[in-house]
PDB file of N, CA and C in Angstrom:
ATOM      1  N   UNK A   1      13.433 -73.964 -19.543  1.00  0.00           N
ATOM      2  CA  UNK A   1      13.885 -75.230 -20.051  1.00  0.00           C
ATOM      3  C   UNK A   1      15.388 -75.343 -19.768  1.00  0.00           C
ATOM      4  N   UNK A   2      15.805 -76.392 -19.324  1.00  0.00           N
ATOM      5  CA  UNK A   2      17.419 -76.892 -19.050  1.00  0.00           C
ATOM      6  C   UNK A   2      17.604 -78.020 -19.846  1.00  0.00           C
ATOM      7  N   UNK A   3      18.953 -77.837 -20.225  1.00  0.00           N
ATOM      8  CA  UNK A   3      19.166 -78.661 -20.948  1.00  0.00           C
ATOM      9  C   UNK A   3      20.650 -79.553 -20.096  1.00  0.00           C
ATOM     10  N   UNK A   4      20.670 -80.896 -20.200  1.00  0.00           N
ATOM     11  CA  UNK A   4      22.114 -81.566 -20.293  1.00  0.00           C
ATOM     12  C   UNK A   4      23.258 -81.277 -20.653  1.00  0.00           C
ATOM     13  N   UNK A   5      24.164 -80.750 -19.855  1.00  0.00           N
ATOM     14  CA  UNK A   5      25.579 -80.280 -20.775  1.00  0.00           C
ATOM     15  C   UNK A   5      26.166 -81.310 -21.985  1.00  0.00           C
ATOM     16  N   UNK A   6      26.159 -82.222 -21.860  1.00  0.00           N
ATOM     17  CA  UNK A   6      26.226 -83.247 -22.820  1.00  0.00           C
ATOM     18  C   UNK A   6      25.498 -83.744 -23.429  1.00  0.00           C
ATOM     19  N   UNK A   7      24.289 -83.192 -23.822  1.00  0.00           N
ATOM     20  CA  UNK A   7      22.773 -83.853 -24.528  1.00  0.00           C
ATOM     21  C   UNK A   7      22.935 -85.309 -25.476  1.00  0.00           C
ATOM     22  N   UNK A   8      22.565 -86.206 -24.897  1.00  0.00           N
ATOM     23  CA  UNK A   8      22.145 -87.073 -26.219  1.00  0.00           C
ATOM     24  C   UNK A   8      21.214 -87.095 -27.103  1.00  0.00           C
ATOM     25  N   UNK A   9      21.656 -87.048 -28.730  1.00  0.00           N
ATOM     26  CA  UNK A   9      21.229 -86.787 -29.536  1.00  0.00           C
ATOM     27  C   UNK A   9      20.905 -88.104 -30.598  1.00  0.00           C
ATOM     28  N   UNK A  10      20.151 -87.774 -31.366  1.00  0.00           N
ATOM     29  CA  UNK A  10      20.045 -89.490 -32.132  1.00  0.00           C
ATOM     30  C   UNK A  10      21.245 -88.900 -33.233  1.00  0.00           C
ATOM     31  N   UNK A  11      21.408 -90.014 -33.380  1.00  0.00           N
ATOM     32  CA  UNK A  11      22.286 -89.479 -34.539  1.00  0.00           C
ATOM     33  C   UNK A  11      22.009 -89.468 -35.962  1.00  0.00           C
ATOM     34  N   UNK A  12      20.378 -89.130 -36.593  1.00  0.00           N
ATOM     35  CA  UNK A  12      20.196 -88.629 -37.449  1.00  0.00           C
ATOM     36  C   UNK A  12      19.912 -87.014 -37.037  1.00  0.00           C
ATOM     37  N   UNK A  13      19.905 -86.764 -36.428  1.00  0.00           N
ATOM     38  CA  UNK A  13      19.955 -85.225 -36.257  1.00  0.00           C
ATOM     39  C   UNK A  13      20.694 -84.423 -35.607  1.00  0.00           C
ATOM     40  N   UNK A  14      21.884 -85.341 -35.412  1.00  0.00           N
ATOM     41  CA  UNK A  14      23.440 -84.800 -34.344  1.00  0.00           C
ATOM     42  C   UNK A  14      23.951 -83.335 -35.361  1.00  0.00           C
ATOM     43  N   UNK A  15      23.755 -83.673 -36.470  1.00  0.00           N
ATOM     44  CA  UNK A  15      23.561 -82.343 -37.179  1.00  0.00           C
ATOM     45  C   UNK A  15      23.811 -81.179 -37.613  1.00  0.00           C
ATOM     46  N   UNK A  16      21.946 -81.378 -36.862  1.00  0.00           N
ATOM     47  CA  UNK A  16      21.282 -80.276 -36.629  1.00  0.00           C
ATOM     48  C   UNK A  16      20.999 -79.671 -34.902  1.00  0.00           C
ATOM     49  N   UNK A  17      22.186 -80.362 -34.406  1.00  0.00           N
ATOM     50  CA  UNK A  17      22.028 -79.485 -32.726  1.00  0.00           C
ATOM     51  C   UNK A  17      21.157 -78.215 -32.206  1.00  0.00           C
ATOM     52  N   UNK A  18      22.605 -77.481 -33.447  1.00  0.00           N
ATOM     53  CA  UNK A  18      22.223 -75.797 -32.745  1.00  0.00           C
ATOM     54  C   UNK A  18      20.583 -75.478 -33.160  1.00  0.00           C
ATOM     55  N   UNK A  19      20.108 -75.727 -34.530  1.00  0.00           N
ATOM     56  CA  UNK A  19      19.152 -75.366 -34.683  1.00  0.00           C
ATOM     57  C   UNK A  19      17.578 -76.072 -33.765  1.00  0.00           C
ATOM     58  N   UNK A  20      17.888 -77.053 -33.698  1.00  0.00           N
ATOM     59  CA  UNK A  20      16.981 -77.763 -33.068  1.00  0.00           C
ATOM     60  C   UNK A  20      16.864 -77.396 -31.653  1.00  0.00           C
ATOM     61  N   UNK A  21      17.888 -77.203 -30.672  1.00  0.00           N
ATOM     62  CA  UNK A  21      17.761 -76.665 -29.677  1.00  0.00           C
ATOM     63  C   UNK A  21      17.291 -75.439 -29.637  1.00  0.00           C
ATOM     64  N   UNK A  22      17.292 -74.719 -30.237  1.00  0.00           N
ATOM     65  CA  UNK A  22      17.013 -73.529 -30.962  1.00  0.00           C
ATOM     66  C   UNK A  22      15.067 -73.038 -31.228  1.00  0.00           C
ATOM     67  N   UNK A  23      15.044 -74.019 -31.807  1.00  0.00           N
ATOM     68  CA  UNK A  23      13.833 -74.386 -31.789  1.00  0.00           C
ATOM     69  C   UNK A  23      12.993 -74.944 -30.701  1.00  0.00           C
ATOM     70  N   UNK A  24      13.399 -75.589 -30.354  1.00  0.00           N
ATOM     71  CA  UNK A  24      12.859 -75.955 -28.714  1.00  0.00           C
ATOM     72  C   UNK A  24      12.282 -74.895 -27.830  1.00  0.00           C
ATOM     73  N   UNK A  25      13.821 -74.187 -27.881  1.00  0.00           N
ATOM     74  CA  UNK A  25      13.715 -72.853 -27.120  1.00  0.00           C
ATOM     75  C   UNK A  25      12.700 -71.824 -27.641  1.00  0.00           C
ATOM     76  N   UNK A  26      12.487 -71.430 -28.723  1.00  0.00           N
ATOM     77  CA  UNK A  26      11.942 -70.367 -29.118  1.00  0.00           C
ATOM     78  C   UNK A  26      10.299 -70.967 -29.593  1.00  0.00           C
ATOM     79  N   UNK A  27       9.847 -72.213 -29.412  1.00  0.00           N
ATOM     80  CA  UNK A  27       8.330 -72.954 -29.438  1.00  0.00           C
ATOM     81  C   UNK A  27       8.455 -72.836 -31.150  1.00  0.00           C
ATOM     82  N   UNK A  28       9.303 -73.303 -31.744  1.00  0.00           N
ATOM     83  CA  UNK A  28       8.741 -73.612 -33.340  1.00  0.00           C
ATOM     84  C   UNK A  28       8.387 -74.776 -33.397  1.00  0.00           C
ATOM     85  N   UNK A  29       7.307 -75.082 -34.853  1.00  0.00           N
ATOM     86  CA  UNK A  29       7.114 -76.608 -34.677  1.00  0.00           C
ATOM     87  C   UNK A  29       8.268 -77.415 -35.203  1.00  0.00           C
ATOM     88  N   UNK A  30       8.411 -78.688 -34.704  1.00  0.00           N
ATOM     89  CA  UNK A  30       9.614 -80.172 -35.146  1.00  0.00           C
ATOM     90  C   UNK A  30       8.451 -80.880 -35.166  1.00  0.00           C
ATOM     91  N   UNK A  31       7.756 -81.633 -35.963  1.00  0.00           N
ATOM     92  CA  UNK A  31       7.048 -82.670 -36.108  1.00  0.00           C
ATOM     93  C   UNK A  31       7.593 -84.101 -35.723  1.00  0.00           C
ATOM     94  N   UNK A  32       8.914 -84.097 -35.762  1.00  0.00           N
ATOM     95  CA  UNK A  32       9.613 -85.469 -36.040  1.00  0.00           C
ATOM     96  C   UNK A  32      10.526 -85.122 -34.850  1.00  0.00           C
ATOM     97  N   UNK A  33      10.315 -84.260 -33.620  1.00  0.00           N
ATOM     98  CA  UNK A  33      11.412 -84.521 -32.716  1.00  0.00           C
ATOM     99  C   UNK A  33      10.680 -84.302 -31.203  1.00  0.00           C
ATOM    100  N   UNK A  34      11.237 -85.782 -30.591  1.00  0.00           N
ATOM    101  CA  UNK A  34      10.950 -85.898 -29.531  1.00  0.00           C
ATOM    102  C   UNK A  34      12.042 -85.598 -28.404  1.00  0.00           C
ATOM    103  N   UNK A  35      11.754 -85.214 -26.717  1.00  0.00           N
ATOM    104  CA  UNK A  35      12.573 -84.766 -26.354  1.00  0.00           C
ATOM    105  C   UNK A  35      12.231 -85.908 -24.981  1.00  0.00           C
ATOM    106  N   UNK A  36      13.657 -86.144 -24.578  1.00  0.00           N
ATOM    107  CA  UNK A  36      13.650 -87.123 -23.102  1.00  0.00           C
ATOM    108  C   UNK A  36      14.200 -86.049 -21.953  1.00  0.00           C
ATOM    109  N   UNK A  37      12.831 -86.187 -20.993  1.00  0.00           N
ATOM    110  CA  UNK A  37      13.558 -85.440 -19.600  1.00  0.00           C
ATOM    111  C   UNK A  37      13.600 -86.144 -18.791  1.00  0.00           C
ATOM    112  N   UNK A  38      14.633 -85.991 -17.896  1.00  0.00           N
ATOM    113  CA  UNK A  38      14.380 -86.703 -16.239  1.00  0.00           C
ATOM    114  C   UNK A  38      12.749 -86.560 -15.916  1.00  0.00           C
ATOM    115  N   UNK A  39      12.437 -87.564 -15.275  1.00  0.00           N
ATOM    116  CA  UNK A  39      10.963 -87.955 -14.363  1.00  0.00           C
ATOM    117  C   UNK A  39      10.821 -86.992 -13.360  1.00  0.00           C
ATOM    118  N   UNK A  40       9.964 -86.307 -13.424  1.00  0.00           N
ATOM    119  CA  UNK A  40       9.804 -85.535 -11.893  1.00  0.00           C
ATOM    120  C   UNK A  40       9.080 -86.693 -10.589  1.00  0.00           C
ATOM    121  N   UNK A  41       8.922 -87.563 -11.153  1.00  0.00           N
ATOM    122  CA  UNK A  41       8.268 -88.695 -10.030  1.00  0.00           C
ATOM    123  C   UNK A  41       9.345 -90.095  -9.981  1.00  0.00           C
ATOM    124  N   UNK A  42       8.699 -90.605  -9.285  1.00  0.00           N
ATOM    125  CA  UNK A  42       9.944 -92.059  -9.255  1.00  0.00           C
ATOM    126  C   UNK A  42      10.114 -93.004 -10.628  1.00  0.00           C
ATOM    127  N   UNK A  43       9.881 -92.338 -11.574  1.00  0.00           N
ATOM    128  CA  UNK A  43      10.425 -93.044 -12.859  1.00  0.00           C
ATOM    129  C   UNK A  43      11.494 -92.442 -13.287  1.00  0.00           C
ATOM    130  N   UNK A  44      12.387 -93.055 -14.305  1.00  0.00           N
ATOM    131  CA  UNK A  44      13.468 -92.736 -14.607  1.00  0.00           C
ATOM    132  C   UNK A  44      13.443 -91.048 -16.253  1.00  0.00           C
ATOM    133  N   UNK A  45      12.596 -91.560 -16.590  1.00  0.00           N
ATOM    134  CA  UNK A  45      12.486 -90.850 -17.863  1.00  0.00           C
ATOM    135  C   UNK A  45      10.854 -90.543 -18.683  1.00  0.00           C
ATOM    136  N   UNK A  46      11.214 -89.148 -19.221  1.00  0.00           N
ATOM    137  CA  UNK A  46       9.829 -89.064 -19.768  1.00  0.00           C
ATOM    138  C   UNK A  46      10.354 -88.887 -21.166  1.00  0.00           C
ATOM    139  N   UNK A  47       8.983 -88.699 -21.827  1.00  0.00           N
ATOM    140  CA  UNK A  47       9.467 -88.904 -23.664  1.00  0.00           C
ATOM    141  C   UNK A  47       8.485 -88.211 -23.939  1.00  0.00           C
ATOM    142  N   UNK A  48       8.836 -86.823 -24.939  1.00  0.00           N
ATOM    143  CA  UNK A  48       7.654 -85.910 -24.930  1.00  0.00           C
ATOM    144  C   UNK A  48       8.326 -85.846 -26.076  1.00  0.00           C
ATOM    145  N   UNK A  49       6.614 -85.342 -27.267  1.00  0.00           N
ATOM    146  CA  UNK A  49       6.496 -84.946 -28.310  1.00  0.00           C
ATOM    147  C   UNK A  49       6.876 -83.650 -28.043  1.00  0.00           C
ATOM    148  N   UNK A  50       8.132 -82.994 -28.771  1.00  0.00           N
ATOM    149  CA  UNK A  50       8.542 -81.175 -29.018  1.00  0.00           C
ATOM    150  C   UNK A  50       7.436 -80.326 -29.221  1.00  0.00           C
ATOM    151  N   UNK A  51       6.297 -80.627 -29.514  1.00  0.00           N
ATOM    152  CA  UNK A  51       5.057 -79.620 -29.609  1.00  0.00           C
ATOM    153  C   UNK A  51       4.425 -79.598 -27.923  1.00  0.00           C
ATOM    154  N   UNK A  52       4.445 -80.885 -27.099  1.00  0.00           N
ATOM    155  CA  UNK A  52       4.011 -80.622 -25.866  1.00  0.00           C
ATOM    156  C   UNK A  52       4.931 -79.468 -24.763  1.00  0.00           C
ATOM    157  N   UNK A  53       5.998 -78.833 -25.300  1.00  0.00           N
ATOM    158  CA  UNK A  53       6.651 -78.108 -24.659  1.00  0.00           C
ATOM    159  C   UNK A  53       6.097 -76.889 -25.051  1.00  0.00           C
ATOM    160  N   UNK A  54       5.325 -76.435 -26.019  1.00  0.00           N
ATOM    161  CA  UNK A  54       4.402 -75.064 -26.338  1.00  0.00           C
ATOM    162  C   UNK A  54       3.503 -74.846 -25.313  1.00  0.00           C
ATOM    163  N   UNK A  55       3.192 -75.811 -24.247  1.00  0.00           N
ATOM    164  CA  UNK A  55       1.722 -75.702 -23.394  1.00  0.00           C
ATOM    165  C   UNK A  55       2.658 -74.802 -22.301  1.00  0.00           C
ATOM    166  N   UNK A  56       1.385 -74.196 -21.445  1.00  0.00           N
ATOM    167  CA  UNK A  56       1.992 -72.906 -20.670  1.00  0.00           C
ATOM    168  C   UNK A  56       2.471 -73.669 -19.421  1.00  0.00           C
ATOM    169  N   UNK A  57       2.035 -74.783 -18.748  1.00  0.00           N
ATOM    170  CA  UNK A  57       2.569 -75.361 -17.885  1.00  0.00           C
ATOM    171  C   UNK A  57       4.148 -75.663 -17.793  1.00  0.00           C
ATOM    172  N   UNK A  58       4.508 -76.059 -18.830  1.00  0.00           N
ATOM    173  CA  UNK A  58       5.697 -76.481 -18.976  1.00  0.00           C
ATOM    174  C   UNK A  58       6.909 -74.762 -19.862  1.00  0.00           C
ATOM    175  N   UNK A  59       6.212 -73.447 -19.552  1.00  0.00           N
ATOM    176  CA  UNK A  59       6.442 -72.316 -19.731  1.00  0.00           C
ATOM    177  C   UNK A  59       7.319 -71.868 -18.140  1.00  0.00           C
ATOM    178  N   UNK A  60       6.429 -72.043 -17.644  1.00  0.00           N
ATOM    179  CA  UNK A  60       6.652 -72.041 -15.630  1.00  0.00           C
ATOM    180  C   UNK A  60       7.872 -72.569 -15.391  1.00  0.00           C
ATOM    181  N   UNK A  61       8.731 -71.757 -14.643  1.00  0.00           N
ATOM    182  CA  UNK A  61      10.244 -72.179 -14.176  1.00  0.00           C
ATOM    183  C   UNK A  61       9.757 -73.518 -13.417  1.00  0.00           C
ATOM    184  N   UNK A  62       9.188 -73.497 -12.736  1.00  0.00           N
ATOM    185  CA  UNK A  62       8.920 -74.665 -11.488  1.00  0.00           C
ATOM    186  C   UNK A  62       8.617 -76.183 -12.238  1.00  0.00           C
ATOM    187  N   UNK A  63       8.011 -75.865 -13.483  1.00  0.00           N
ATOM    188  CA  UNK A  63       7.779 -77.364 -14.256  1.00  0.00           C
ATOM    189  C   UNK A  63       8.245 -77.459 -15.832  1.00  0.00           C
ATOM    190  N   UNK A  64       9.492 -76.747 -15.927  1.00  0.00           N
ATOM    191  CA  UNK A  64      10.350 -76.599 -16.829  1.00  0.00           C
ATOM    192  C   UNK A  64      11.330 -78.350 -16.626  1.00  0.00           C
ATOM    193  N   UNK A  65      11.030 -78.904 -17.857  1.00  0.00           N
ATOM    194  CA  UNK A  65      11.525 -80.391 -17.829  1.00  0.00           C
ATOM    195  C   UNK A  65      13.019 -79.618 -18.088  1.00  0.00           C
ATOM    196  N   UNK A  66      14.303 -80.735 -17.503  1.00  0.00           N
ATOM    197  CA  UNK A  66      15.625 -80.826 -17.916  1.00  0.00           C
ATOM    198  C   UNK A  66      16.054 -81.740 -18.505  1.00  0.00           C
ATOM    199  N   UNK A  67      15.609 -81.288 -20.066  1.00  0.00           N
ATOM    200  CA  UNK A  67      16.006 -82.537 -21.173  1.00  0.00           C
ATOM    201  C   UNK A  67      17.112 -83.123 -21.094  1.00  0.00           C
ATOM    202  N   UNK A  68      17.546 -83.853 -21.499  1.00  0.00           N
ATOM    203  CA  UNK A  68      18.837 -85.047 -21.511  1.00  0.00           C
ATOM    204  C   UNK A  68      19.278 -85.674 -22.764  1.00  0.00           C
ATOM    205  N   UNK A  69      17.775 -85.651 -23.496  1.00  0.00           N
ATOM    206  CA  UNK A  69      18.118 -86.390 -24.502  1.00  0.00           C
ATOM    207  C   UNK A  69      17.093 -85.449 -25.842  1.00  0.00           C
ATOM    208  N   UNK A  70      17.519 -85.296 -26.950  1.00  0.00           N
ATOM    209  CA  UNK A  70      16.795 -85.049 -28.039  1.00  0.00           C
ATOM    210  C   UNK A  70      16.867 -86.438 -29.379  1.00  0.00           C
ATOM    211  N   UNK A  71      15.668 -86.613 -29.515  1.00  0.00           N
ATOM    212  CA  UNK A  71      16.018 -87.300 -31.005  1.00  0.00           C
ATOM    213  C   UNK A  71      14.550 -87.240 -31.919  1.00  0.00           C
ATOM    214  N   UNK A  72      15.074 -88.079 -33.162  1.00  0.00           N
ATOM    215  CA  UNK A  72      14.081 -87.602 -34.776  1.00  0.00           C
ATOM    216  C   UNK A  72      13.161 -89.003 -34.331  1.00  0.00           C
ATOM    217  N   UNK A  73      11.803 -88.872 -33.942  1.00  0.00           N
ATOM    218  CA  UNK A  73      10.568 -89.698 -34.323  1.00  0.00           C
ATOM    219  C   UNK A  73      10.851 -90.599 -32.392  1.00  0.00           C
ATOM    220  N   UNK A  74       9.784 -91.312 -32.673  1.00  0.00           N
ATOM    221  CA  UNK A  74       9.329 -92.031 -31.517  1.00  0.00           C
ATOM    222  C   UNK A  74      10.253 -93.527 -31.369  1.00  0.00           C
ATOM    223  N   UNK A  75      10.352 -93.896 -32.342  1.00  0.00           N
ATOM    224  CA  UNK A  75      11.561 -94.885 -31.957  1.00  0.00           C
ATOM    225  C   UNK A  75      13.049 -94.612 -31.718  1.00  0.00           C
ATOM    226  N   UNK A  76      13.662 -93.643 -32.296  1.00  0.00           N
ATOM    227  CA  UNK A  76      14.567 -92.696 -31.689  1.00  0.00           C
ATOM    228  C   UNK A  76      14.787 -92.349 -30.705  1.00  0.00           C
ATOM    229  N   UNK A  77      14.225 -92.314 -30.086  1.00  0.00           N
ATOM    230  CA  UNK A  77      13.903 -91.555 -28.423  1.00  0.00           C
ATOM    231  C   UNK A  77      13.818 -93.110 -27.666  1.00  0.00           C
ATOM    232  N   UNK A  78      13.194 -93.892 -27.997  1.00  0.00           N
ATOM    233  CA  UNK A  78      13.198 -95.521 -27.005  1.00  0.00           C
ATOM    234  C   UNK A  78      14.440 -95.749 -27.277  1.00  0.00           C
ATOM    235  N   UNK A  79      15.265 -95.722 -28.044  1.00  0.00           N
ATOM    236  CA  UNK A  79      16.557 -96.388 -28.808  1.00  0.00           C
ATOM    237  C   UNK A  79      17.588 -95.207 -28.099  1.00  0.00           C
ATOM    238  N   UNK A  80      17.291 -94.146 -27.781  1.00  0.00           N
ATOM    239  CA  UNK A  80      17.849 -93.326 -27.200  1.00  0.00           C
ATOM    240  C   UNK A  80      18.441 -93.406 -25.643  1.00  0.00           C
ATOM    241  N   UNK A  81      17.351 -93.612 -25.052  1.00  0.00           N
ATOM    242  CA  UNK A  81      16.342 -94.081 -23.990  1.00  0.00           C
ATOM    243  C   UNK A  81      17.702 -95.385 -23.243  1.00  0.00           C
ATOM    244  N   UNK A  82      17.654 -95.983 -24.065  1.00  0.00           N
ATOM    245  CA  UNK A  82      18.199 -97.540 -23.973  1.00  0.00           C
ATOM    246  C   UNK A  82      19.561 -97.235 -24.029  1.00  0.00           C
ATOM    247  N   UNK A  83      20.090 -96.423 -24.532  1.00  0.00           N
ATOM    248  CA  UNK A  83      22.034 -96.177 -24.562  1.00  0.00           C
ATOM    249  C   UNK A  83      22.063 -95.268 -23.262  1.00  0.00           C
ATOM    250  N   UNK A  84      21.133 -94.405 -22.794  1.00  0.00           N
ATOM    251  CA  UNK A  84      21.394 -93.436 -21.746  1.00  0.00           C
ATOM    252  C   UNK A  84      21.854 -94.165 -20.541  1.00  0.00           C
ATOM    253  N   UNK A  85      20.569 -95.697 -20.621  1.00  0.00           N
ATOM    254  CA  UNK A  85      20.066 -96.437 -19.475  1.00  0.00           C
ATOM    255  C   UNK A  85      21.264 -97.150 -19.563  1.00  0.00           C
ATOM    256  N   UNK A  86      22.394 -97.680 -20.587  1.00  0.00           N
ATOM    257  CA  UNK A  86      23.235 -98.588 -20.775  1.00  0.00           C
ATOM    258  C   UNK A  86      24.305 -97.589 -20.091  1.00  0.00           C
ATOM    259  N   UNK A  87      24.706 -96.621 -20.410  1.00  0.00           N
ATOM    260  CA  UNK A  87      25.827 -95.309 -19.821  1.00  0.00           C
ATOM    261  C   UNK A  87      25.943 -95.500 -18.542  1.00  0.00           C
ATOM    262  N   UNK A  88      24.285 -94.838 -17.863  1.00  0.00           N
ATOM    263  CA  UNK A  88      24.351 -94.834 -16.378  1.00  0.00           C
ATOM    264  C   UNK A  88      24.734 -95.794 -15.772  1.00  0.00           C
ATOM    265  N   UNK A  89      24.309 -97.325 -16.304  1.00  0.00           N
ATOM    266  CA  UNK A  89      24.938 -98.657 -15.576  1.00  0.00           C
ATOM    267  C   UNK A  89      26.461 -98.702 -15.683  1.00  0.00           C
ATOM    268  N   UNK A  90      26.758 -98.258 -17.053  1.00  0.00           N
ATOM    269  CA  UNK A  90      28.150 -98.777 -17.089  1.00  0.00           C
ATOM    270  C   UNK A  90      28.869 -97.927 -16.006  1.00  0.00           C
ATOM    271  N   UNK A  91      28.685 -97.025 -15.543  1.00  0.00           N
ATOM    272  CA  UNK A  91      29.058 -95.427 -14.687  1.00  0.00           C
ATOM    273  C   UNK A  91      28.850 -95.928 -13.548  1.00  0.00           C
ATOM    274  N   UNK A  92      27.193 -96.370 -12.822  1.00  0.00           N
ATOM    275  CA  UNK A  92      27.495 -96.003 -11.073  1.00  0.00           C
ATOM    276  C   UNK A  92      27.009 -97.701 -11.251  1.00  0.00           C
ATOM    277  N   UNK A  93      26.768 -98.632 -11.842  1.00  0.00           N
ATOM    278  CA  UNK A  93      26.699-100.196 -11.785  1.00  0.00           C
ATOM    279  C   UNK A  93      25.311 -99.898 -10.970  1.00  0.00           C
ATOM    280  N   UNK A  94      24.093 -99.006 -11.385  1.00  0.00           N
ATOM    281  CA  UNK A  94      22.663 -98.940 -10.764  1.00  0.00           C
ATOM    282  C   UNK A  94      21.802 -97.855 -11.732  1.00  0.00           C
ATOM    283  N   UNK A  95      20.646 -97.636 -11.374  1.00  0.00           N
ATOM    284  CA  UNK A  95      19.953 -97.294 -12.446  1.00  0.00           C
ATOM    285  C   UNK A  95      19.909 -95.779 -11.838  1.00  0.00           C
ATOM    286  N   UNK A  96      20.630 -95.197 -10.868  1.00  0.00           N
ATOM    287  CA  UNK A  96      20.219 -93.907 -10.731  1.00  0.00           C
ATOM    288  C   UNK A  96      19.841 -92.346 -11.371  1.00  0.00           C
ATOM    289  N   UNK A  97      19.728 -92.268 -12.529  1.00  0.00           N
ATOM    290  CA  UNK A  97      19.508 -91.483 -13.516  1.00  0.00           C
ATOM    291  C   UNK A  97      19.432 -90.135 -12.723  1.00  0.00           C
ATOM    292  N   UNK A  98      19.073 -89.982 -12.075  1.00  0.00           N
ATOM    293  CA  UNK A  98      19.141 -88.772 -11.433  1.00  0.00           C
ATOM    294  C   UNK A  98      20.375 -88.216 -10.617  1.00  0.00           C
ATOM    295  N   UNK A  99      21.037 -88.811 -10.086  1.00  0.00           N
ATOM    296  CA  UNK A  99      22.484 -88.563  -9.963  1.00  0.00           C
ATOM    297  C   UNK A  99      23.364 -89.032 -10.674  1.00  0.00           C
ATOM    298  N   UNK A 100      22.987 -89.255 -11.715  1.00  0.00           N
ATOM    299  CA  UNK A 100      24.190 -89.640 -12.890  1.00  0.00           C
ATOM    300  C   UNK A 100      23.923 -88.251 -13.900  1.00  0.00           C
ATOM    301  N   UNK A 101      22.611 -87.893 -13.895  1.00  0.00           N
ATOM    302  CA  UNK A 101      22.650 -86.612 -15.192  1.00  0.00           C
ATOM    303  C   UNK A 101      22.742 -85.548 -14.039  1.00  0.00           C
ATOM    304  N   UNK A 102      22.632 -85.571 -12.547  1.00  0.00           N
ATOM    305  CA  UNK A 102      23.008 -84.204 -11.969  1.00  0.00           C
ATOM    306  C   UNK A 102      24.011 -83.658 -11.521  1.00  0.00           C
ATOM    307  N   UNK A 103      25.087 -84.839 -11.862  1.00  0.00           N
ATOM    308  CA  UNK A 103      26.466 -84.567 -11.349  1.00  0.00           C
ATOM    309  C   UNK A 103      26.588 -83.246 -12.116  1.00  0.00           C
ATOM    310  N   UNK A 104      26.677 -83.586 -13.941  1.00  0.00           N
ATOM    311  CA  UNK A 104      27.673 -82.581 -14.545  1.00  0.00           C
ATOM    312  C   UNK A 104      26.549 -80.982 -14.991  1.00  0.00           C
ATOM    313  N   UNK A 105      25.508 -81.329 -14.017  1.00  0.00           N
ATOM    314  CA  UNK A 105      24.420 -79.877 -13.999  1.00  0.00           C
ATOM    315  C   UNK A 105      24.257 -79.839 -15.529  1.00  0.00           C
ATOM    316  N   UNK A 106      22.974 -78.329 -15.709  1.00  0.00           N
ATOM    317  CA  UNK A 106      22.521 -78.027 -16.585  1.00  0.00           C
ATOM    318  C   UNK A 106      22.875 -77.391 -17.338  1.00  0.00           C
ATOM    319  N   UNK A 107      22.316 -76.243 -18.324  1.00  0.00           N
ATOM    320  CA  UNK A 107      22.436 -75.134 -18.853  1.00  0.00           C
ATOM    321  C   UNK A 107      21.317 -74.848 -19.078  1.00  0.00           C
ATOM    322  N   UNK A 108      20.511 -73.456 -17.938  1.00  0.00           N
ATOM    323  CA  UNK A 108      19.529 -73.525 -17.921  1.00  0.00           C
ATOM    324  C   UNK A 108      18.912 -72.484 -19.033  1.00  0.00           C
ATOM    325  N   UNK A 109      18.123 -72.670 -19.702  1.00  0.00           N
ATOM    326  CA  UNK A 109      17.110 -71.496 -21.513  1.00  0.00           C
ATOM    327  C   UNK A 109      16.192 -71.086 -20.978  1.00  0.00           C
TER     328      UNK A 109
END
């Protein structure tokens, strides 16, 4: 798992960073936290429930998502979603999400 050097976080759980990342990393359950990775296909973003990162697929270096964004519940993460998408425009004036979060690289867990 990689994470965003600058992760966006919702800010009911800006927090709780360390632990939550923490958790991510080590497969505990978060009921209430969803995680945004870059698209491995031509979409911009995925939005995964924190329990779908326990499956062994996403264990595998090769399909290890590079989160970007963490936040608390499912509207959190759209609302999340929507300031990332507002950043990148204000930054390269296009929707490139993928060279806007790969400039400043990962930190890879």
């Amino acid at each position: 798992m990689r994470f965003y050097k600058e992760l966006y976080m919702s800010p009911s759980i800006k927090n709780k960073r360390r632990q939550i990342i923490w958790k991510l990393k080590t497969g505990r359950p978060q009921p209430t936290i969803y995680v945004i990775a870059l698209a491995k296909n031509s979409d911009l973003f995925e939005i995964y429930h924190s329990a779908m990162l326990k499956q062994h697929y996403f264990r595998r270096r090769e399909n290890s998502p590079y989160i970007v964004g963490v936040a608390g519940g499912y509207k959190g993460a759209v609302e999340l979603v929507i300031d990332m998408l507002t950043d990148v425009w204000k930054a390269t004036d296009s929707y490139d999400v993928k060279t806007f979060f790969g400039k400043n690289g990962g930190i890879s867990c």
